[in-house]
PDB file of N, CA and C in Angstrom:
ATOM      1  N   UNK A   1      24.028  12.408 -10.927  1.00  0.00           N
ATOM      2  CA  UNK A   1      23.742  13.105  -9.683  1.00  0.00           C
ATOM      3  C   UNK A   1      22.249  13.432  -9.573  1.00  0.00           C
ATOM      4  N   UNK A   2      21.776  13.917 -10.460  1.00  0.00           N
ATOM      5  CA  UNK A   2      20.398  14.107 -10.490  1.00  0.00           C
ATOM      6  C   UNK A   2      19.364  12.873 -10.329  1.00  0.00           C
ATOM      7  N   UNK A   3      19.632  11.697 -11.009  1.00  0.00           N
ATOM      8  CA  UNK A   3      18.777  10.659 -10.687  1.00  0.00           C
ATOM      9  C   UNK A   3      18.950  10.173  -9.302  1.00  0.00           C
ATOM     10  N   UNK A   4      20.139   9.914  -8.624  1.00  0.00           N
ATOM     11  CA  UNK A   4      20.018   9.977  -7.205  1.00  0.00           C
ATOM     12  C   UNK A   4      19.587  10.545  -6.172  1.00  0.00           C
ATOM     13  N   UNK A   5      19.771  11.934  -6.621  1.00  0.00           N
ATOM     14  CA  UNK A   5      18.639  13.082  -6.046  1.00  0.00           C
ATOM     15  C   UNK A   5      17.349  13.098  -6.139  1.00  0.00           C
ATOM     16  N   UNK A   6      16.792  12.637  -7.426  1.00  0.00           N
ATOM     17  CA  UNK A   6      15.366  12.375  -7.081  1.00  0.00           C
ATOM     18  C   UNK A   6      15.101  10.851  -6.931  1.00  0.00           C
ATOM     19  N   UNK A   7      15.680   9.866  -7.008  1.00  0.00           N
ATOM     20  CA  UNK A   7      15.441   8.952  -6.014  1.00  0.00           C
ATOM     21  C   UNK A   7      14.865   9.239  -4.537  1.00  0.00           C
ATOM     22  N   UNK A   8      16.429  10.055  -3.669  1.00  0.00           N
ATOM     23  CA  UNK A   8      16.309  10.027  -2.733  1.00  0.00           C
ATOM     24  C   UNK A   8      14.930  11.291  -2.285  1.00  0.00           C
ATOM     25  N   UNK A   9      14.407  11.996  -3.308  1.00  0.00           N
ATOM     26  CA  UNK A   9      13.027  12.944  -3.106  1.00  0.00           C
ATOM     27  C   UNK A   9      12.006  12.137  -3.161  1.00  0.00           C
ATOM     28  N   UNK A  10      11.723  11.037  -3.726  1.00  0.00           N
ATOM     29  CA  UNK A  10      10.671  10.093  -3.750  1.00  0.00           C
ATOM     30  C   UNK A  10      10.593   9.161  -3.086  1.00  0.00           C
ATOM     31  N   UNK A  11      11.979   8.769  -2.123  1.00  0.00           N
ATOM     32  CA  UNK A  11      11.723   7.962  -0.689  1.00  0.00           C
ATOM     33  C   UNK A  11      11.310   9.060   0.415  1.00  0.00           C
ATOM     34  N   UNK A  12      11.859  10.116   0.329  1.00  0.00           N
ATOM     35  CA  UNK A  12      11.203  11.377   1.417  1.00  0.00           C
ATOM     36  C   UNK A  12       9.475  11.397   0.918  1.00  0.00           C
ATOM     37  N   UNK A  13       9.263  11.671   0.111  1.00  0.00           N
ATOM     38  CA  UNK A  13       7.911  11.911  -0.733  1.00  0.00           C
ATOM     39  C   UNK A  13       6.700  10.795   0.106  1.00  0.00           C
ATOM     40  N   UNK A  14       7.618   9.628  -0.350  1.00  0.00           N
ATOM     41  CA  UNK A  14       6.406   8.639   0.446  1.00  0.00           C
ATOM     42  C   UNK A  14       6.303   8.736   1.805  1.00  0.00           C
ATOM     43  N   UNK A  15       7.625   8.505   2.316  1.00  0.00           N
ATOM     44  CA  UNK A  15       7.462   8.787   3.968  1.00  0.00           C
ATOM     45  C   UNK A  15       6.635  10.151   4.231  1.00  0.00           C
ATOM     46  N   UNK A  16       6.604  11.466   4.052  1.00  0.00           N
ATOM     47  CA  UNK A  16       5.758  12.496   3.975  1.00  0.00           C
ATOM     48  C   UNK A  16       4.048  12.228   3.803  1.00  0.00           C
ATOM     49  N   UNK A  17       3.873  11.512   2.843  1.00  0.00           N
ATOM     50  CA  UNK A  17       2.500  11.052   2.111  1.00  0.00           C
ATOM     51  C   UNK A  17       2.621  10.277   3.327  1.00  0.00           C
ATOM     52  N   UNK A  18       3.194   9.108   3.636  1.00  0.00           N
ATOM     53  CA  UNK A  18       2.728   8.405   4.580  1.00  0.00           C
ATOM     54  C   UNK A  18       2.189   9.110   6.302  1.00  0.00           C
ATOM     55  N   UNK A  19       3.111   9.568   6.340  1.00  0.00           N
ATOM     56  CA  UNK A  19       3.449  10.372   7.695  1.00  0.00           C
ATOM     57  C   UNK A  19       1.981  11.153   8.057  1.00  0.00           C
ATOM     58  N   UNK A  20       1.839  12.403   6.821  1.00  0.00           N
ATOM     59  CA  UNK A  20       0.589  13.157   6.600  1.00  0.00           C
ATOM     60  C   UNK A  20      -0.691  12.616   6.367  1.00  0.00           C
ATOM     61  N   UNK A  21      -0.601  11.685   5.600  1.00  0.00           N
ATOM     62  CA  UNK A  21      -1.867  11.058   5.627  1.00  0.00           C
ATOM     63  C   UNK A  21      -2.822  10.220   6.626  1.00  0.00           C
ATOM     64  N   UNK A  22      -1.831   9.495   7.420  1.00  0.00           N
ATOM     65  CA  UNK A  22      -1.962   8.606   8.877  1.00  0.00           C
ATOM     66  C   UNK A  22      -3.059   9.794   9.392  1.00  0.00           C
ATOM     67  N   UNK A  23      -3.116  11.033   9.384  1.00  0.00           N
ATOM     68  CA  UNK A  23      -4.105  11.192  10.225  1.00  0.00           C
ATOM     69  C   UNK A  23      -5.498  10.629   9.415  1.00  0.00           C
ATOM     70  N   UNK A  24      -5.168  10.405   8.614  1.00  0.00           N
ATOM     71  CA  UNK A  24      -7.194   9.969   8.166  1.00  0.00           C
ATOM     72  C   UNK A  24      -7.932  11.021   8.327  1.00  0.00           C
ATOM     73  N   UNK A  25      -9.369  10.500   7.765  1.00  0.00           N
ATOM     74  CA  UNK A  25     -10.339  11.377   7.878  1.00  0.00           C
ATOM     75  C   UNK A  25     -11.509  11.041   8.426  1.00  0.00           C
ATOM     76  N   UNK A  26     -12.896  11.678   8.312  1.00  0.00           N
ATOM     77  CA  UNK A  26     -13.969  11.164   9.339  1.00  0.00           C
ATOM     78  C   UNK A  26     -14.962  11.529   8.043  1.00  0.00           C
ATOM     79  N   UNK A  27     -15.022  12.735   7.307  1.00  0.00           N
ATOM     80  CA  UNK A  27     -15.908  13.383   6.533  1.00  0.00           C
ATOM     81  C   UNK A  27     -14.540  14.027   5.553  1.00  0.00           C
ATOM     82  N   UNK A  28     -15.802  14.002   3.818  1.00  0.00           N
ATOM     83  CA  UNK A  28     -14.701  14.555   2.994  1.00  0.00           C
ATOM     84  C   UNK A  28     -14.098  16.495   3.365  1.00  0.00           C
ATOM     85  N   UNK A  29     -14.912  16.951   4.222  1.00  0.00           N
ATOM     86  CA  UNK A  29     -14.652  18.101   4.521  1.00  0.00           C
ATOM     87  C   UNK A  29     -13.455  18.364   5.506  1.00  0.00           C
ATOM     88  N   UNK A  30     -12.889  17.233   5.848  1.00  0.00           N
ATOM     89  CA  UNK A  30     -11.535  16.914   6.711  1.00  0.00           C
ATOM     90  C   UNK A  30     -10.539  16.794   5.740  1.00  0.00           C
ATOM     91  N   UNK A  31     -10.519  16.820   4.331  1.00  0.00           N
ATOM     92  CA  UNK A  31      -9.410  16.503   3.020  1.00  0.00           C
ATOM     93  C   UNK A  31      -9.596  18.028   2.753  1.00  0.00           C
ATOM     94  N   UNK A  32      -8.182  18.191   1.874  1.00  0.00           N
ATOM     95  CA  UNK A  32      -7.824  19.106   1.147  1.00  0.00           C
ATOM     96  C   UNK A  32      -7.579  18.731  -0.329  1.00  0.00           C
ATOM     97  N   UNK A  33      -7.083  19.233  -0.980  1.00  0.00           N
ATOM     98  CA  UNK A  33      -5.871  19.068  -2.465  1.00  0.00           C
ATOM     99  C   UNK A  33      -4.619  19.994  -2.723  1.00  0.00           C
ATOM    100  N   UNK A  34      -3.626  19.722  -2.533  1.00  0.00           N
ATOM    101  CA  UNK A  34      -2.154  20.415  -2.484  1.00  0.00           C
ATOM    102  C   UNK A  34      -1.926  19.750  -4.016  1.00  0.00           C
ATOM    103  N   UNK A  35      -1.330  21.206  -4.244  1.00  0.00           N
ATOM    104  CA  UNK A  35      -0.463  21.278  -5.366  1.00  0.00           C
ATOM    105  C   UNK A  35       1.146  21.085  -4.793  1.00  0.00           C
ATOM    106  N   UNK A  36       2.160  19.851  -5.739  1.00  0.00           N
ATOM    107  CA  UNK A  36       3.468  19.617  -5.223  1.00  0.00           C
ATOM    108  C   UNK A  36       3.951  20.099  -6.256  1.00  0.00           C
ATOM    109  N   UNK A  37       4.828  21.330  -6.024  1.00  0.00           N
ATOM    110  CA  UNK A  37       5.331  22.261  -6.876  1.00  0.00           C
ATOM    111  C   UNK A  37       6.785  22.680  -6.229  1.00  0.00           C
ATOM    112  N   UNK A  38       8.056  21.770  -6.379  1.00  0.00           N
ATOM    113  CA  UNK A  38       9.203  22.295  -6.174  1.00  0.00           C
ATOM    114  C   UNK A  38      10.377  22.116  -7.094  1.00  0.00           C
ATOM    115  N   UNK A  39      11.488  22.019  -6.916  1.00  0.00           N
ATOM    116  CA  UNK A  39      12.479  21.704  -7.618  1.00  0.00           C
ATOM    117  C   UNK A  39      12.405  20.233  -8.274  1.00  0.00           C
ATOM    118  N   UNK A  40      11.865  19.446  -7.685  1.00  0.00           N
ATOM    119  CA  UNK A  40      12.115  18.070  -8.027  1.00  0.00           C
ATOM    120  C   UNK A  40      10.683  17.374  -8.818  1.00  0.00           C
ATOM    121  N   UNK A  41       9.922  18.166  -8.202  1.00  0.00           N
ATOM    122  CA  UNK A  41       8.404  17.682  -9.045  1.00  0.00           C
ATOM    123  C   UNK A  41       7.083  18.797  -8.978  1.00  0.00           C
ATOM    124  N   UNK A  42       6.252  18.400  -9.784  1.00  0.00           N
ATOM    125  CA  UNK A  42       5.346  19.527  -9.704  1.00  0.00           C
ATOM    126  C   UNK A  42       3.898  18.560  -9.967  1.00  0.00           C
ATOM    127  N   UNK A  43       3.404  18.251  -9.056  1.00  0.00           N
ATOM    128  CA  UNK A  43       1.875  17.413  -8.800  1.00  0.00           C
ATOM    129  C   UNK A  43       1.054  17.567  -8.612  1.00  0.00           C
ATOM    130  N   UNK A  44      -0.100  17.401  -9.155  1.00  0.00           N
ATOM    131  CA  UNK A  44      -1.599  17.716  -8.745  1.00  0.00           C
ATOM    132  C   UNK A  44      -2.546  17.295  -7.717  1.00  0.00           C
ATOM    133  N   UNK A  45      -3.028  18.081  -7.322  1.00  0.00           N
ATOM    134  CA  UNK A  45      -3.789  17.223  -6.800  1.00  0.00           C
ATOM    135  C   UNK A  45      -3.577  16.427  -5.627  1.00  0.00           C
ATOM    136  N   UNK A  46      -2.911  16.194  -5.080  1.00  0.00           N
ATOM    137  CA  UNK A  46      -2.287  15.893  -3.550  1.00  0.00           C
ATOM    138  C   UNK A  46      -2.999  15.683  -2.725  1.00  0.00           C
ATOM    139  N   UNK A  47      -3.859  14.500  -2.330  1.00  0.00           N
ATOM    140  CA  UNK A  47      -5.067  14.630  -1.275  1.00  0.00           C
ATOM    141  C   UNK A  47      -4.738  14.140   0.222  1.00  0.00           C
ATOM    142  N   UNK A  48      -4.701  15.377   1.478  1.00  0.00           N
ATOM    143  CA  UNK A  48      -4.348  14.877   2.231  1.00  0.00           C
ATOM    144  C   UNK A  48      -5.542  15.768   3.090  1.00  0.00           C
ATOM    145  N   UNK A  49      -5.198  15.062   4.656  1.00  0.00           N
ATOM    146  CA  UNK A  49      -6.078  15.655   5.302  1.00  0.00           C
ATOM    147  C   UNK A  49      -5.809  17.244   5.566  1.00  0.00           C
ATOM    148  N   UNK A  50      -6.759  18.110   5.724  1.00  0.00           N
ATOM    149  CA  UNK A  50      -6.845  19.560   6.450  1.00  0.00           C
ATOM    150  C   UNK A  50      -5.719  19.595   7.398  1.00  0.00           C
ATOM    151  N   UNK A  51      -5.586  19.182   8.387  1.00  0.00           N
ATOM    152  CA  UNK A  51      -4.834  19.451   9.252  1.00  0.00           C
ATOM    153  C   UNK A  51      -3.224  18.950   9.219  1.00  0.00           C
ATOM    154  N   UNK A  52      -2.808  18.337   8.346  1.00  0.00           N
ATOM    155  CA  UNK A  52      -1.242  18.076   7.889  1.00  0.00           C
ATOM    156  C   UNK A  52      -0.997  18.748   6.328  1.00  0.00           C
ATOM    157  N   UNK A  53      -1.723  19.490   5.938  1.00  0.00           N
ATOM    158  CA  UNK A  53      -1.862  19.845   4.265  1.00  0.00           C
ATOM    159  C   UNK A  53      -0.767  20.580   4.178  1.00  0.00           C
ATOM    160  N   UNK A  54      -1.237  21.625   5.319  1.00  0.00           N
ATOM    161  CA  UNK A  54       0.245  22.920   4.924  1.00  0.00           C
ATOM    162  C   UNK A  54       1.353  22.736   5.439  1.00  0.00           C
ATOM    163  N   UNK A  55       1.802  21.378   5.764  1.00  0.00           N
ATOM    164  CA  UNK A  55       3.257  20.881   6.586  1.00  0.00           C
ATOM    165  C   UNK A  55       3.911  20.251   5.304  1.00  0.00           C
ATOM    166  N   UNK A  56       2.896  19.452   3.955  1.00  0.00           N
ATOM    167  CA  UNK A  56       3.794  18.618   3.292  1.00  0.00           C
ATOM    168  C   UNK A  56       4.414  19.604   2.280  1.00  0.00           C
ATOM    169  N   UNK A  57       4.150  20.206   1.551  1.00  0.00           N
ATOM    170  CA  UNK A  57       4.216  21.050   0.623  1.00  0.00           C
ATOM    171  C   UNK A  57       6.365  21.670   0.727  1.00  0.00           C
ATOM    172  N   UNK A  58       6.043  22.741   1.985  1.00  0.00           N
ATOM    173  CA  UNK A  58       6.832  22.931   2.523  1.00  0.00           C
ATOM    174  C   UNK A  58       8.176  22.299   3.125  1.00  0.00           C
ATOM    175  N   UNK A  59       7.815  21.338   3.621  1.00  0.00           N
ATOM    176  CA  UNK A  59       9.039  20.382   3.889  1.00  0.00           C
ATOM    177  C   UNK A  59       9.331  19.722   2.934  1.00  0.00           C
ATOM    178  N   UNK A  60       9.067  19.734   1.713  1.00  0.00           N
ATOM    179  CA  UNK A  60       9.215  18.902   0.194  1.00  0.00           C
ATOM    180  C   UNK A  60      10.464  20.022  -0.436  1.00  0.00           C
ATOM    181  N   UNK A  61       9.615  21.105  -0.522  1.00  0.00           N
ATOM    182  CA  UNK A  61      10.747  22.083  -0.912  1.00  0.00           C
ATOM    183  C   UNK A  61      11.895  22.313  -0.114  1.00  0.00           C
ATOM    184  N   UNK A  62      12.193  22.172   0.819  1.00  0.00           N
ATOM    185  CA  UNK A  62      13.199  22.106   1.252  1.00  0.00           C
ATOM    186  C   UNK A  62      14.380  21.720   0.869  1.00  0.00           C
ATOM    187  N   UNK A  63      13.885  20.273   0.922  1.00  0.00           N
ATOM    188  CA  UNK A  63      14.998  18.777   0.714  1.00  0.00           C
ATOM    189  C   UNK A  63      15.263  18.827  -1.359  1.00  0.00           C
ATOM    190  N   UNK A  64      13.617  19.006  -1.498  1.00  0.00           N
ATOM    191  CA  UNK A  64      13.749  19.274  -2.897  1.00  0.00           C
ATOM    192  C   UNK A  64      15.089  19.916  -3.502  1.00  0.00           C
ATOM    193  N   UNK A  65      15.152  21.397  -2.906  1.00  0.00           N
ATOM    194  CA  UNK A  65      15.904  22.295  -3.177  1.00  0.00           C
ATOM    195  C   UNK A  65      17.790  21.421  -3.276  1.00  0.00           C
ATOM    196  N   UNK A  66      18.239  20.722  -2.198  1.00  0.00           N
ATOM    197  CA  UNK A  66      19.664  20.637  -2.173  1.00  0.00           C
ATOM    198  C   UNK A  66      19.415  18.750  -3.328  1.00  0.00           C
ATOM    199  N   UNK A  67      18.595  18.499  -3.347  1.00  0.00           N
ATOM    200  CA  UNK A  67      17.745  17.026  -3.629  1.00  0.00           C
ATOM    201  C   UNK A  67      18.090  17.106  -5.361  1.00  0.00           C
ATOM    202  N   UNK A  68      17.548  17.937  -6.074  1.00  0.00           N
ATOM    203  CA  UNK A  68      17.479  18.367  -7.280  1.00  0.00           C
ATOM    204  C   UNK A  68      18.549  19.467  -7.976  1.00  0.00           C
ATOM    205  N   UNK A  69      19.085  19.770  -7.275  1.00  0.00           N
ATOM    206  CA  UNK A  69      19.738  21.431  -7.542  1.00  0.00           C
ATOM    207  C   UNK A  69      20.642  21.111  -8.894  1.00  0.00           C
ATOM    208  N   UNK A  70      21.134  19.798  -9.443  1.00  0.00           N
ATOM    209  CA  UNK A  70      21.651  19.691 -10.533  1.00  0.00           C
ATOM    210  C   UNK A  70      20.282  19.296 -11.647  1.00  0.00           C
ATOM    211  N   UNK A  71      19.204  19.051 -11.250  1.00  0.00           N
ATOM    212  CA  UNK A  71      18.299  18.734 -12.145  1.00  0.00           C
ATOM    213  C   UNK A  71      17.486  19.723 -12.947  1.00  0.00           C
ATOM    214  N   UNK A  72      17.221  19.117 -14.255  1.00  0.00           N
ATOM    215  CA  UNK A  72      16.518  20.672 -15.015  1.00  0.00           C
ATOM    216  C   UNK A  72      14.690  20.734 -14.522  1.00  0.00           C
ATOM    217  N   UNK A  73      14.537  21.939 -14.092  1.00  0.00           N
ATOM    218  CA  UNK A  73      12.937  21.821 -13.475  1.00  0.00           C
ATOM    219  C   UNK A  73      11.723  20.974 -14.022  1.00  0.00           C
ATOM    220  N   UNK A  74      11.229  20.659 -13.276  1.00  0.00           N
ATOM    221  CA  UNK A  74       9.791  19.836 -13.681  1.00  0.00           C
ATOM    222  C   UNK A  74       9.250  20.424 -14.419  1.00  0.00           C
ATOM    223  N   UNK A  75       8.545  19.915 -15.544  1.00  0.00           N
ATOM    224  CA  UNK A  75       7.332  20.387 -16.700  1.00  0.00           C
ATOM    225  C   UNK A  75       5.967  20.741 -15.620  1.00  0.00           C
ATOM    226  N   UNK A  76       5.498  21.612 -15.994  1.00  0.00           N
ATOM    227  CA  UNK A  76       3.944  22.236 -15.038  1.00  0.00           C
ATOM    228  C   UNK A  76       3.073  21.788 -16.121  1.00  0.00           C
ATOM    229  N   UNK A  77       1.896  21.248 -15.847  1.00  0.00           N
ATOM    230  CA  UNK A  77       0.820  20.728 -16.403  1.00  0.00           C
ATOM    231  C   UNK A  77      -0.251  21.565 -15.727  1.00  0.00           C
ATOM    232  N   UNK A  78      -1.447  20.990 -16.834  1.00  0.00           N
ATOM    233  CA  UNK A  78      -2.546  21.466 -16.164  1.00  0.00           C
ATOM    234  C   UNK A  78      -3.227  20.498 -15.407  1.00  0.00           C
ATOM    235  N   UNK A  79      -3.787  21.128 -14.475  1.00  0.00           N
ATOM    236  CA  UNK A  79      -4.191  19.850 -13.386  1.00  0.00           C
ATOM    237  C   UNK A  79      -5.682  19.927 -13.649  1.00  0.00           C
ATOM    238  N   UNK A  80      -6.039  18.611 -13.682  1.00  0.00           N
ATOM    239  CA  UNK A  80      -7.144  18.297 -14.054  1.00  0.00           C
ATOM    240  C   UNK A  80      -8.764  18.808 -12.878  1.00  0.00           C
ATOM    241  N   UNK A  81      -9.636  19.085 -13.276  1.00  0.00           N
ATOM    242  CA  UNK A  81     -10.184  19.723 -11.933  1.00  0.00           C
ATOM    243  C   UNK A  81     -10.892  18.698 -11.307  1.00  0.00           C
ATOM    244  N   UNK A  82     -10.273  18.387  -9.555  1.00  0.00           N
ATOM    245  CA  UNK A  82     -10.385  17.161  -8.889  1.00  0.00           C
ATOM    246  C   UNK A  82     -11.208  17.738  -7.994  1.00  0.00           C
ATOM    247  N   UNK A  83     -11.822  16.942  -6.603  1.00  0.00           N
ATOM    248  CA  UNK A  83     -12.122  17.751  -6.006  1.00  0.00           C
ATOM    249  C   UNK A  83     -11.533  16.276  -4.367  1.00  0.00           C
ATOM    250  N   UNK A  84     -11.558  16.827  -3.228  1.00  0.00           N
ATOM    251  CA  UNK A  84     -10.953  15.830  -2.310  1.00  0.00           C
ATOM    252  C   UNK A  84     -11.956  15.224  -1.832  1.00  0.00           C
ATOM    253  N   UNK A  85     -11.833  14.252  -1.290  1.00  0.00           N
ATOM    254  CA  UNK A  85     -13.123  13.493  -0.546  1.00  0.00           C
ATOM    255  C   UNK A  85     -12.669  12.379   0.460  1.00  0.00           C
ATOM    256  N   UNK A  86     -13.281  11.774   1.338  1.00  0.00           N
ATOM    257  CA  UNK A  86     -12.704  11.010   2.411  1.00  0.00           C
ATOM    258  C   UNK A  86     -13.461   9.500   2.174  1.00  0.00           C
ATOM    259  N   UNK A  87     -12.553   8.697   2.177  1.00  0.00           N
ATOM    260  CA  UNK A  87     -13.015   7.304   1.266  1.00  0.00           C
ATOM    261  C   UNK A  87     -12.360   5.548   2.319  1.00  0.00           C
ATOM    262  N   UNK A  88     -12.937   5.431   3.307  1.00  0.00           N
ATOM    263  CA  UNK A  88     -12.449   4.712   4.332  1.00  0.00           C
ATOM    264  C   UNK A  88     -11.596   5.352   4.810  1.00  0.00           C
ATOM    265  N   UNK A  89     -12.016   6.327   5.364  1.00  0.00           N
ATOM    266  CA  UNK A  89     -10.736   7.105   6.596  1.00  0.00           C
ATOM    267  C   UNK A  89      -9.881   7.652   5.696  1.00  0.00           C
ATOM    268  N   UNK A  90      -9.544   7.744   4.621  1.00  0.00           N
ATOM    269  CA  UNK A  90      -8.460   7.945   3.434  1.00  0.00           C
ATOM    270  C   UNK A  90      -8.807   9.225   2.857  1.00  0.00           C
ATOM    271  N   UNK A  91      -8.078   9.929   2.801  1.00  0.00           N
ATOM    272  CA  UNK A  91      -8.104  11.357   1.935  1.00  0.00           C
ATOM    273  C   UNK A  91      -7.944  10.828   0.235  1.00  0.00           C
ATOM    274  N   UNK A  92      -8.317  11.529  -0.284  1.00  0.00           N
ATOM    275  CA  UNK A  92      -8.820  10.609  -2.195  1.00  0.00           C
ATOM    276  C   UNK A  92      -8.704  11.936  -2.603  1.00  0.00           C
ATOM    277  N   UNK A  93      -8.565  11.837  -3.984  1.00  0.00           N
ATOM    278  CA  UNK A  93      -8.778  13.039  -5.045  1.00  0.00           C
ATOM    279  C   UNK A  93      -9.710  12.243  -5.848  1.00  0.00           C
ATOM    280  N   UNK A  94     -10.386  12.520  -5.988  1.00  0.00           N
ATOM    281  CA  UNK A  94     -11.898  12.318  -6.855  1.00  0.00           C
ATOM    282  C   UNK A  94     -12.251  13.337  -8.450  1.00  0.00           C
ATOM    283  N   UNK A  95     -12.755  12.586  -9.437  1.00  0.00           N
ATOM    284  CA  UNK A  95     -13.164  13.688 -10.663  1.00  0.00           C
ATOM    285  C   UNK A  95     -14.030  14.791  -9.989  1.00  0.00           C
ATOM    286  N   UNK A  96     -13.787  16.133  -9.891  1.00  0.00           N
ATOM    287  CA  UNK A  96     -14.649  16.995 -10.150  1.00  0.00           C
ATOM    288  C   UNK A  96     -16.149  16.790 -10.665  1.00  0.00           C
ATOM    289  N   UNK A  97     -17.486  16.826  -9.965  1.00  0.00           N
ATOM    290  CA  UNK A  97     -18.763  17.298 -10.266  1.00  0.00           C
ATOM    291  C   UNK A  97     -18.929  18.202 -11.359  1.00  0.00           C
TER     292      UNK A  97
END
């Protein structure tokens, strides 16, 4: 039950990434970095644009929640320090300066 559940969180996952990201960027000051922290996974670093950032997060946990609910929680790492940047219209996570 659980591997089907996060199957079906990582076909939502991309469509989301896809969905959110389509807006592109112009300048790296149009990117963010989201932390993906729910029932089903916990990710660093997440580079999407400013203006869809605080929609993916949220709608992850959601689905996460009924998605995972037999699964034992994700391991939390330390996230490496990235910083976002805009790379052909593309939101990027980049090494930290």
């Amino acid at each position: 039950m659980c591997a089907s559940g996060r199957k079906s969180y990582t076909v939502l996952r991309q469509q989301l990434l896809d969905k959110y990201g389509s807006v592109g960027c112009k300048n790296s000051s149009d990117c963010t970095l989201v932390v993906e922290s729910n029932a089903c996974a916990y990710v660093c670093n997440v580079p999407l644009p400013i203006t869809t950032a605080s929609s993916f997060a949220p709608n992850l946990s959601g689905s996460a929640v009924s998605y995972c609910a037999n699964c034992s929680p994700p391991a939390t790492v330390v996230c490496d320090p990235m910083a976002s940047a805009c790379l052909n219209g593309k939101c990027v996570a980049v090494s930290a300066p």
